[in-house]
Each structure stands twice: as C-alpha cells, then as structure tokens.
Protein backbone atom coordinates (compact mmCIF):
# COMPACT_ATOMS: atom_id res chain seq x y z
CA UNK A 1 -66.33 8.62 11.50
CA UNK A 2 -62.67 10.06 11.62
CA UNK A 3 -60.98 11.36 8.72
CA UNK A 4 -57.09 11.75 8.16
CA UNK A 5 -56.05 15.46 8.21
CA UNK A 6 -53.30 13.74 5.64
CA UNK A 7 -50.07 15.32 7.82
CA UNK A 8 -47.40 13.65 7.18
CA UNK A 9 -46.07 10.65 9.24
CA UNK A 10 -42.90 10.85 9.76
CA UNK A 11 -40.41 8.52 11.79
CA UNK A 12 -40.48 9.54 15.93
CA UNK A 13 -37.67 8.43 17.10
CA UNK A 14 -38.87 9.34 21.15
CA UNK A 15 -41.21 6.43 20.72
CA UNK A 16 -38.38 3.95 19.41
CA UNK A 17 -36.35 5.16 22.13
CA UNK A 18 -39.76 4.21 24.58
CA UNK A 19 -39.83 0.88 22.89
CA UNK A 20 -36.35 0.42 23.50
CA UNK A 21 -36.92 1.19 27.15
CA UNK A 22 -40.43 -0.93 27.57
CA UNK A 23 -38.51 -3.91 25.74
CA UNK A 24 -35.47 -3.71 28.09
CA UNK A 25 -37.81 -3.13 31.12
CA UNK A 26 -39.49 -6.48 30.39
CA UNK A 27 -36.15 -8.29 30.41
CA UNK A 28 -35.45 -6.96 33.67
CA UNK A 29 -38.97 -7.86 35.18
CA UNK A 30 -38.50 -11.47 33.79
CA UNK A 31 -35.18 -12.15 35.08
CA UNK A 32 -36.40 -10.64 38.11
CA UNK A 33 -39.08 -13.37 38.20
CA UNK A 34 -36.67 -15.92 36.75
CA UNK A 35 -39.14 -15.81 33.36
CA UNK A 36 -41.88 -16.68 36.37
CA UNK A 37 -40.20 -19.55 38.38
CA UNK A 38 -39.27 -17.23 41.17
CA UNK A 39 -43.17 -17.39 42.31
CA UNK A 40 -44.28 -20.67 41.56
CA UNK A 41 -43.76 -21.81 45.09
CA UNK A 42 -41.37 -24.37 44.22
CA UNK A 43 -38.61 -25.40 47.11
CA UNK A 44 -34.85 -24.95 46.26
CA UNK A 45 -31.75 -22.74 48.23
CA UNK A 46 -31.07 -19.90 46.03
CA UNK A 47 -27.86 -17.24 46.31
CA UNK A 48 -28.23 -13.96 47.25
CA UNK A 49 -27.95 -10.86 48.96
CA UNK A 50 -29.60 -12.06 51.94
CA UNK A 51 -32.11 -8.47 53.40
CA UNK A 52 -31.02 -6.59 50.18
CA UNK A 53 -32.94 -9.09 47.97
CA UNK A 54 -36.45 -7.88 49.28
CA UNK A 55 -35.64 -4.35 48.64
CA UNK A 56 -34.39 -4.66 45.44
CA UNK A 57 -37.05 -6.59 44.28
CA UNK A 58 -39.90 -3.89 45.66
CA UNK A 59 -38.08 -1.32 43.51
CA UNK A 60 -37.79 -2.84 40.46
CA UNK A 61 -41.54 -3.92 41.01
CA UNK A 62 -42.64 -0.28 41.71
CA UNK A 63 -40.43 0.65 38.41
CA UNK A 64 -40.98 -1.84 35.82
CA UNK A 65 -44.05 -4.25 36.63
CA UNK A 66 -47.41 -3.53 34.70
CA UNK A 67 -45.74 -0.34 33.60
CA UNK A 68 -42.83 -1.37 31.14
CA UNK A 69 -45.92 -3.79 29.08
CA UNK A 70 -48.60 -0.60 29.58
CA UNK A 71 -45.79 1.71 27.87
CA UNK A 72 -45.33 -1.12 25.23
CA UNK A 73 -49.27 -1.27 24.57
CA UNK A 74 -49.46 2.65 24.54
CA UNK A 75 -46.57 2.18 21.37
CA UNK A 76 -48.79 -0.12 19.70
CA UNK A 77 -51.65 1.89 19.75
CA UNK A 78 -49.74 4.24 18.13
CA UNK A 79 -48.05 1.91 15.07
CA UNK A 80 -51.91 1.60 14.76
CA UNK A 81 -52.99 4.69 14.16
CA UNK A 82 -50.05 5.48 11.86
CA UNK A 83 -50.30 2.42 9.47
CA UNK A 84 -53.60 2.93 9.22
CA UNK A 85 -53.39 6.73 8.80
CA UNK A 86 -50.75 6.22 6.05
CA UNK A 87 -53.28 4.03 4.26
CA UNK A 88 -55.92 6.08 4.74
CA UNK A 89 -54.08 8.99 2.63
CA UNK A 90 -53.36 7.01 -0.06
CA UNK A 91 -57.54 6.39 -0.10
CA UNK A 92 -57.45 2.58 1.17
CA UNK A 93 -59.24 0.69 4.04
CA UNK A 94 -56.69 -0.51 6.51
CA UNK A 95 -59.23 -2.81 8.47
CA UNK A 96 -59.02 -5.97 7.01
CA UNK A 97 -55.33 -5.83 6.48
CA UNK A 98 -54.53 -4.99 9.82
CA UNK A 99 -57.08 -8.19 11.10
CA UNK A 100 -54.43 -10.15 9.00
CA UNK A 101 -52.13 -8.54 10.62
CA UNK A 102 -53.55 -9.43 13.98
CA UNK A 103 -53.65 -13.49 12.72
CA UNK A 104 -49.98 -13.39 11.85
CA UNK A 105 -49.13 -11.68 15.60
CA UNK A 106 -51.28 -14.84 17.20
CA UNK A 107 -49.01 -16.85 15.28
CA UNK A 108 -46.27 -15.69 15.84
CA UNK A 109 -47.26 -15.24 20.00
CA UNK A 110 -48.05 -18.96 19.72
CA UNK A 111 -44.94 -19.51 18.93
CA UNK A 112 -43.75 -17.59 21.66
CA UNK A 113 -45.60 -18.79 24.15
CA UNK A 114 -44.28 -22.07 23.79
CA UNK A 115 -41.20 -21.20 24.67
CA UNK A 116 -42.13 -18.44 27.36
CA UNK A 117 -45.54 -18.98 29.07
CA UNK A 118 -45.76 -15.47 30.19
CA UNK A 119 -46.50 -14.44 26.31
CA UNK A 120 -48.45 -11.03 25.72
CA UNK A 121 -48.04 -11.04 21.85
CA UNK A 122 -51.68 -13.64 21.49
CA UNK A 123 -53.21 -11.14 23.92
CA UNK A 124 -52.36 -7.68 21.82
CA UNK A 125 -53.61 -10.26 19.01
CA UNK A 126 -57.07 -10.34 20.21
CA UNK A 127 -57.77 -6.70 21.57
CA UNK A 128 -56.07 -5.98 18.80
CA UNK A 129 -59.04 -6.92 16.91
CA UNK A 130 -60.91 -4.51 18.83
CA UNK A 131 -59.46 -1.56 17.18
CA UNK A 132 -60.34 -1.49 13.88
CA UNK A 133 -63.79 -0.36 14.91
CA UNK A 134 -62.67 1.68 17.63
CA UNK A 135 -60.16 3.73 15.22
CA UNK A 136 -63.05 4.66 13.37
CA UNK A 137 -64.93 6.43 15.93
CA UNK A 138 -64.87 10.19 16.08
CA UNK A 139 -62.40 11.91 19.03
CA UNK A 140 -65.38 12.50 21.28
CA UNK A 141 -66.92 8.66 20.93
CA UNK A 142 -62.95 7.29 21.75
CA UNK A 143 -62.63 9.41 24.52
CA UNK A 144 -65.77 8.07 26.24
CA UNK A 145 -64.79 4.32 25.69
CA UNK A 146 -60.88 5.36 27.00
CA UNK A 147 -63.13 6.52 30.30
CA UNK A 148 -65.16 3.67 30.74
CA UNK A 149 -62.11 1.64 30.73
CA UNK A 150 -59.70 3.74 32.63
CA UNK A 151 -62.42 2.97 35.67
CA UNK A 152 -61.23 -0.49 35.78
CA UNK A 153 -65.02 -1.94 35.75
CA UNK A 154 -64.11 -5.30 36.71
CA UNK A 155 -61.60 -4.08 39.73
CA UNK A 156 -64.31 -1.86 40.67
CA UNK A 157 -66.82 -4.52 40.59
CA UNK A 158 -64.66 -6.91 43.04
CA UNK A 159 -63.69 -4.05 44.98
CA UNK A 160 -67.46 -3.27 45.83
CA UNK A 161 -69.20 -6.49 45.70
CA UNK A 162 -66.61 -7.86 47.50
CA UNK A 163 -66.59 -11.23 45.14
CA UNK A 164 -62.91 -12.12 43.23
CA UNK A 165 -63.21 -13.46 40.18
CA UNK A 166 -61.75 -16.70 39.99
CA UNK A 167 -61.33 -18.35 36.35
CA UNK A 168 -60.18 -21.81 36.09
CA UNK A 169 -57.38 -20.90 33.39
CA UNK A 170 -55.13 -20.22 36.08
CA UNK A 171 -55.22 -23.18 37.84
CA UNK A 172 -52.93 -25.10 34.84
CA UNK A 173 -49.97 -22.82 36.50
CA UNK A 174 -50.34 -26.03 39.05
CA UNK A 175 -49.19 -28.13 36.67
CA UNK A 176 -47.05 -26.20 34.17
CA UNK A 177 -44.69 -24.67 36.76
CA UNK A 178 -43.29 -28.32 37.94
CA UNK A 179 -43.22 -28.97 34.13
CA UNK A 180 -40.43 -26.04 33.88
CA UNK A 181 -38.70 -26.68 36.65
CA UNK A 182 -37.83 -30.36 35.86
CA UNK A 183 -38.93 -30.82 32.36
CA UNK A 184 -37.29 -31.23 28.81
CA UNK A 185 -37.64 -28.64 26.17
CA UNK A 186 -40.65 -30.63 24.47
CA UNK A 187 -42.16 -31.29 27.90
CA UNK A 188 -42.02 -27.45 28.43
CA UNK A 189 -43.17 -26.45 25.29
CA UNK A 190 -46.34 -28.74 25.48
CA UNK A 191 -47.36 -27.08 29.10
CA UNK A 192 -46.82 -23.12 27.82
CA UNK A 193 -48.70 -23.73 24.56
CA UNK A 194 -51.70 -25.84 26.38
CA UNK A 195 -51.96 -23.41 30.28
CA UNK A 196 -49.70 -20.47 29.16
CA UNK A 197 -51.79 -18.33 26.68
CA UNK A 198 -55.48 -19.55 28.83
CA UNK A 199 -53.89 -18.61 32.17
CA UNK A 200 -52.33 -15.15 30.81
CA UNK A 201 -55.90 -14.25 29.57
CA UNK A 202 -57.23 -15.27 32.57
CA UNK A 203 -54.74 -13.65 34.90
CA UNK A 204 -55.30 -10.56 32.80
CA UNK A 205 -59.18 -10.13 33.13
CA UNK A 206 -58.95 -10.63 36.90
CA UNK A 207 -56.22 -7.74 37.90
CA UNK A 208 -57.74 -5.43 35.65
CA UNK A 209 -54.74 -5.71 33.19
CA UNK A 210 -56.90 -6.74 29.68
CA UNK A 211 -58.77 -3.38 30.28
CA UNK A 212 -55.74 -1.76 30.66
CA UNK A 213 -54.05 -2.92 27.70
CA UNK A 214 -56.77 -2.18 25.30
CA UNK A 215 -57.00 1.85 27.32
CA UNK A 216 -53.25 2.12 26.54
CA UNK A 217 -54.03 0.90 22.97
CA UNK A 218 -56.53 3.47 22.80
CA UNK A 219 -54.72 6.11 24.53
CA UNK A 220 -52.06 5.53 21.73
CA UNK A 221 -54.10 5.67 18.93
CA UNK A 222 -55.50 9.27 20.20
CA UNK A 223 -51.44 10.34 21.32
CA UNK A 224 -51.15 9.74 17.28
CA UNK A 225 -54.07 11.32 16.26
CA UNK A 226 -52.99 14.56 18.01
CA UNK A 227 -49.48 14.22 17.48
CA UNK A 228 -48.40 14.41 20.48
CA UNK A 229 -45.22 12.82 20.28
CA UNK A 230 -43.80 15.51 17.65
CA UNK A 231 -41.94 18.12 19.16
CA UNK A 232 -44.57 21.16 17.93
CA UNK A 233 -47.67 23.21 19.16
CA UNK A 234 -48.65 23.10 22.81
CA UNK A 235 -46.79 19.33 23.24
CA UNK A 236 -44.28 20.17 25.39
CA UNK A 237 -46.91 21.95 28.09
CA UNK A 238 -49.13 19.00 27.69
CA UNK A 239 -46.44 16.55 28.56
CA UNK A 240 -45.59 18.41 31.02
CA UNK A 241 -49.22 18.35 31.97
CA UNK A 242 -48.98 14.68 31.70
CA UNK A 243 -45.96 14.52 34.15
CA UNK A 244 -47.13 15.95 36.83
CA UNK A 245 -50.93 13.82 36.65
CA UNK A 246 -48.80 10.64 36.42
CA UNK A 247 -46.44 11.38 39.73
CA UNK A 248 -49.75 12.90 41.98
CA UNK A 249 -52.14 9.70 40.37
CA UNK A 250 -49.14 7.13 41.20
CA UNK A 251 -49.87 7.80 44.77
CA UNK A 252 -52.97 8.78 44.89
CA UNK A 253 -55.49 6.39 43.08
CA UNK A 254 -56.98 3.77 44.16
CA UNK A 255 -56.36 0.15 42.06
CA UNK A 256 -53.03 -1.10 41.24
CA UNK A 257 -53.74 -1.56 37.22
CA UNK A 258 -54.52 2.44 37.40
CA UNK A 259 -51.52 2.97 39.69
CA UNK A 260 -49.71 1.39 37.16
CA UNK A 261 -50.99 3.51 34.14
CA UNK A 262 -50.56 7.16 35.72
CA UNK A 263 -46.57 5.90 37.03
CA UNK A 264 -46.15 4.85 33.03
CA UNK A 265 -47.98 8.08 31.91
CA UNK A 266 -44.94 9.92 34.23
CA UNK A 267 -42.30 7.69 33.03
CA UNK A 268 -43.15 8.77 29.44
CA UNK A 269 -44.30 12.02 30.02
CA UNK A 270 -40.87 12.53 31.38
CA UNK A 271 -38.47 10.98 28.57
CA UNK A 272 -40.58 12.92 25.97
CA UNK A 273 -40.11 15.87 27.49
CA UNK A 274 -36.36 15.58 28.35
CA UNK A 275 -35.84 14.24 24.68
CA UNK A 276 -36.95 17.32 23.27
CA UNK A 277 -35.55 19.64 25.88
CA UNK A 278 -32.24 18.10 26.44
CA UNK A 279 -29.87 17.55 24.06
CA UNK A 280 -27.35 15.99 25.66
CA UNK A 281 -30.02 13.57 27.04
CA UNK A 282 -31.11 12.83 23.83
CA UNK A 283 -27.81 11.92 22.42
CA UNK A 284 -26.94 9.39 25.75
CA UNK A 285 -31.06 7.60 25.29
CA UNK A 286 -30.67 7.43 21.24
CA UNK A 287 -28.97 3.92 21.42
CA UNK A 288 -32.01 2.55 22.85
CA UNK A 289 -33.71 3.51 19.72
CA UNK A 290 -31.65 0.49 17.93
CA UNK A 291 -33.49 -1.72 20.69
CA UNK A 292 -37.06 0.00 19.85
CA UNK A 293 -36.64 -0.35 15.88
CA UNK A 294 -36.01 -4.46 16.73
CA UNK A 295 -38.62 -4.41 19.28
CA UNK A 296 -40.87 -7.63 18.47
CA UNK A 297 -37.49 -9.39 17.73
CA UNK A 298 -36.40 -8.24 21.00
CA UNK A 299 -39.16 -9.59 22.89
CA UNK A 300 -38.64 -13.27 20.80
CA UNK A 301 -35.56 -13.29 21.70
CA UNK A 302 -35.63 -12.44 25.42
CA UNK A 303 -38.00 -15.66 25.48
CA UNK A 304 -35.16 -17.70 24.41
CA UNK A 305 -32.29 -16.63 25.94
CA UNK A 306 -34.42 -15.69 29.60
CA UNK A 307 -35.74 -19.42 29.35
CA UNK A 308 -32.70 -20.95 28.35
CA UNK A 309 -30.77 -19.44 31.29
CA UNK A 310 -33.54 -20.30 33.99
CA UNK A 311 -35.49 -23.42 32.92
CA UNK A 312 -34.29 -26.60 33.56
CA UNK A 313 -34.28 -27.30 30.02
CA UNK A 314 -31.50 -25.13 29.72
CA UNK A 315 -29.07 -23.93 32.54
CA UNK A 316 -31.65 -24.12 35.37
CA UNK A 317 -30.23 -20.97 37.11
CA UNK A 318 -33.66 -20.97 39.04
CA UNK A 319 -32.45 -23.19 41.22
CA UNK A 320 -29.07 -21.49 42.07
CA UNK A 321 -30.02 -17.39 42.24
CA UNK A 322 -32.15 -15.00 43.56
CA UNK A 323 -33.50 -11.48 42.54
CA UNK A 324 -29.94 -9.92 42.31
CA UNK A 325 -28.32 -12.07 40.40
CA UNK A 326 -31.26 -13.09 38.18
CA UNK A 327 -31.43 -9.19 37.50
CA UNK A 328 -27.78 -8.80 36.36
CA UNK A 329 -28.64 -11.82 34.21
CA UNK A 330 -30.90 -9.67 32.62
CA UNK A 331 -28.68 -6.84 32.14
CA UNK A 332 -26.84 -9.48 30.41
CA UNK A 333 -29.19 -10.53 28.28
CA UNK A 334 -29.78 -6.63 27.18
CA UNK A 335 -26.27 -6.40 26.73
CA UNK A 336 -26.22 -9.29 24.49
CA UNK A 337 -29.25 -8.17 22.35
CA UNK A 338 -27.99 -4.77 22.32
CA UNK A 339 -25.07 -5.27 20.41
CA UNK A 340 -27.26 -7.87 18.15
CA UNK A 341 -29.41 -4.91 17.22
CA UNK A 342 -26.54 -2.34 16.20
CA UNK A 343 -24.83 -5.15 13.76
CA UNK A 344 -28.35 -6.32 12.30
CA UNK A 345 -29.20 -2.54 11.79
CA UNK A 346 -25.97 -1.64 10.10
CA UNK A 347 -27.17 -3.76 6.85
CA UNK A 348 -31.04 -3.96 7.27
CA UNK A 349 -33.78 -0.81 7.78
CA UNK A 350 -35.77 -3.68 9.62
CA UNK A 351 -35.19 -6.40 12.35
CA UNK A 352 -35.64 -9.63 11.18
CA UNK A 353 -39.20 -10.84 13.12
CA UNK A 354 -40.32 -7.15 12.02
CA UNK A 355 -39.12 -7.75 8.30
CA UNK A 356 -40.84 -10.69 8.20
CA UNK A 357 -44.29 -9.80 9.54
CA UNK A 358 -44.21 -6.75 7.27
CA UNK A 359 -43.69 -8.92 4.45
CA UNK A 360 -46.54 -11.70 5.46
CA UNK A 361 -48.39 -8.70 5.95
CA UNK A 362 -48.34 -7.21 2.21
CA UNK A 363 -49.19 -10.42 1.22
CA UNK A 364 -51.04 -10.29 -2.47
CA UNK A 365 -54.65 -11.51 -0.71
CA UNK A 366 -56.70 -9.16 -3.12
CA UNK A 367 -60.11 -9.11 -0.27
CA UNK A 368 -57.84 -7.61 2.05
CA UNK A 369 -57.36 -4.45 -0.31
CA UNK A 370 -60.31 -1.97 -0.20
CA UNK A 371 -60.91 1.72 -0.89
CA UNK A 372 -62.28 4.27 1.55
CA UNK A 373 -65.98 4.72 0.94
CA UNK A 374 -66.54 7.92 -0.35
C-alpha cells in the first residue's frame, strides 16, 4: 500500500498555468467544431476562407484535439493525488470523500451536458471512481496498470482482429444533431441529456480515448507522487527526458489515442521546462494561471457561451461560418472569460463552480470521515 512521505504540498502554479492552457485549448477545438455541428453532416453555405479553411483546421487538429482534454486529465490526476495526500498527513482516509466527490462532478457534468453534448465532466466522474483503489497501490503495481493501458488494448484488439467496435450509443447523434440545429433550448437540452453523455462514453471506448483518460489520470497521480512538477532534484533532466520521447513518439507510434498522449507529454514537457528555465516566459504564461485556478468554471461556461453562439437556440452561427471564423469566435470567447477570471479572482481565492464543489464536498456526512488504518 503507499504511504505519504508527508512533504509538503504546496501551490504549483506550472500546472494552473497547464490548466489554463488545456481549458483554452478546448474552447478553440469546440469553436473549431462549432461545439460539434461542423461534423454532423448537416447541409447549409457557410463563410470562409475558401483552401485556407482545410489547412487551418488540420493544424489546430494536430495541436489541440485529444491532446488539450489528455493534458486536462493528466491535471486531475494530479488534484488527486494531492487532496488525498494532504488528507493522508493529517491521518484520514480520503476514499470515500473523494467518491462523493465524484457524485457531485456527475452532477454537475449532467448539468453540463445538457447544455453541451460533448460533456467530459460525467466521464472523469466514473473513472474517477477507479482511482481510489488505484492510488493505493504501491509505485511498482501503478506502473504496471499505466502499461497495460498505455497499449491501447481495445485499439490493438480492432487493429489485429480486424473487427470495429460498434456500440449503439452513438447512433442517437442521428437524432440529436437535427435537434441542435433547428431546435429550442428545451428541445436541445432533452437530446444532450438523453444521447449526449451514452454517445460520449461510447465514442470514448471505441477510439481508445476512455483508456487514455484513466492512463493520464494515472500518469498524474504518479507526476504527484514524485513531484515532478516542483522545480527540484533531477526534474528538469527528466522533463527534458520527457520532451524529447513526446516529439520522436508523436511521429513515430502507431494509434492515434497514443499519438495523442506522447504530442501532450511534449507540449507539457516543454512549458514545464521553459517555466522554470525562463523567466521572462514565465512572467508572459502566468496570466493563464487566472484561467487554470477557474478551470471547471471555465469549462461551464464555455458550454454556454460556445452553444449560445452556434446552436440555433441561440445565434445559430453554424449556419453562417466556417473553421476560421468559428475559431476567432473562440478566441473571443477566451477573451471574454479571461477578463471574467481576473475580476472574480481579485475578491475570491476560488472560482465560483470550484467554491461551490469544495463546499458540497466538506459536507458534515460523518461515514465519509475515516482514519488511516494503522
């Protein structure tokens, strides 16, 4: 079983900064994808760029998809390993508070999904889950799961039998994506709570991406355990380390989900070590720590705004642009939360989603609260 070494845990602001950037990466990927309408086959004469369009849609694809949510799982790992570390000094059992923890995130994705169908907040809820045994396996024993998964067992099993897995939760995209292109609010609320989380799951399991969020969860929770993202020790040669694995296994493996892990290992690897080693860098990236510290308000709130630009509920820009202008309405909506996070922050230590699930959290449920057997 693993034991704290009871260091301390202090505040890294690198991984806020990484939220920051995962968060805002999202928001780019979704406007990119007008919050999905832009592939749900649907007919309408959008504005653009006319051959720039394609090309700026492959980059931001190579940059940001599967590796902007992979950095954000790797982050949560982490928050993981720290609550539960900090507990675990203080000689209490984390487990059953986090698992409450994990019902209040469902909730709150719920919530989220039926405003954004794309949710991944019900889906961290459930492999959630999954760590609180995992986090109390010895080094060795986590390494050996973060292997098995890192594989990609079920891409590996389509690849070689040559058999796709097909499951029927994404065939409700059929229906839901006419419901958001022509639907009310309440219409398009109804479809993303009743195919959105089903078809995300679903989606998930068959392009390898459920394994991959519970290896970057994993992955997290060890980055914590060795304190890697402290600026001491050996860190900066590891990263480095790191760096260089990420950039040779981004073109050199063989699955896109593991493509997608070793390009978001670089992309960390790299702001990790230019955070510690430049300080001029550090001072132009430490805004985006204001975005990381509001993170799970961030993400709300891109739901909102994203969907009330593009669905037809709200301004219906789906019909009118394509990838370059539903990018800069992105930026846009960055902007917008941006300068939301700097006046929240100035009065409150939290954001107000976080402050709230901290709160629900702590809860006075006295069977949630147990010592550490000796």
């Amino acid at each position: 079983m693993y034991r704290t070494t009871n260091l301390p845990n202090t505040r890294i602001e690198v991984a806020d900064a990484l939220r920051g950037i995962a968060v805002a990466g999202i928001i780019l990927f979704h406007a990119r994808e007008h919050f999905n309408l832009y592939w749900s086959g649907l007919d309408y004469l959008r504005a653009g760029f006319g051959d720039w369009e394609q090309t700026v849609a492959g980059a931001l694809g190579f940059l940001l998809s599967g590796k902007m949510y992979a950095i954000f799982a790797l982050l949560f790992g982490l928050s993981f390993f720290i609550q539960s570390d900090n507990q675990a000094q203080r000689g209490n059992d984390f487990s059953l508070r986090f698992a409450w923890r994990m019902v209040l995130l469902f909730i709150i994705g719920l919530v989220n999904a039926a405003i954004y169908n794309g949710d991944v907040l019900t889906y961290y809820a459930v492999f959630g889950l999954l760590m609180i045994p995992i986090g109390k396996l010895p080094n060795r024993w986590v390494w050996v799961i973060a292997a098995l998964l890192f594989i990609q067992p079920l891409e590996l099993y389509q690849h070689f039998s040559g058999h796709t897995l097909s499951l029927r939760g994404i065939e409700g995209m059929e229906t839901l994506y006419p419901t958001l292109a022509t639907g009310t609010f309440a219409q398009s609320a109804r479809a993303s709570l009743a195919y959105g989380p089903i078809s995300s799951f679903a989606w998930g399991l068959e392009h390898g991406r459920a394994t991959q969020t519970l290896l970057m969860f994993v992955l997290g929770m060890l980055a914590g355990r060795y304190r890697l993202f402290y600026d001491e020790g050996r860190n900066r040669r590891i990263w480095g380390g790191l760096l260089a694995a990420g950039i040779l296994g981004t073109w050199l493996v063989p699955f896109e989900a593991m493509r997608n892990l070793m390009t978001a290992t670089a992309i960390v690897a790299a702001v990790v070590l230019l955070w510690y080693g430049l300080p001029g860098f550090r001072r132009a990236l430490h805004g985006m720590t204001f975005f990381g510290r509001m993170s799970l308000t961030n993400y709300l709130l891109q739901s909102l705004l994203g969907t009330a630009l593009f669905y037809n509920w709200g301004m219906g820009l789906y019909r009118h642009v394509d990838v370059i202008y539903g990018t800069l309405a992105g930026v846009g909506i960055i902007l917008v939360q941006y300068a939301f996070c700097r006046i929240w922050l100035r009065r409150h230590s939290h954001g107000p989603v976080e402050w709230l699930w901290k709160k629900l959290t702590w809860l006075d449920i006295p069977f949630l609260d147990r010592k550490i057997a000796s």
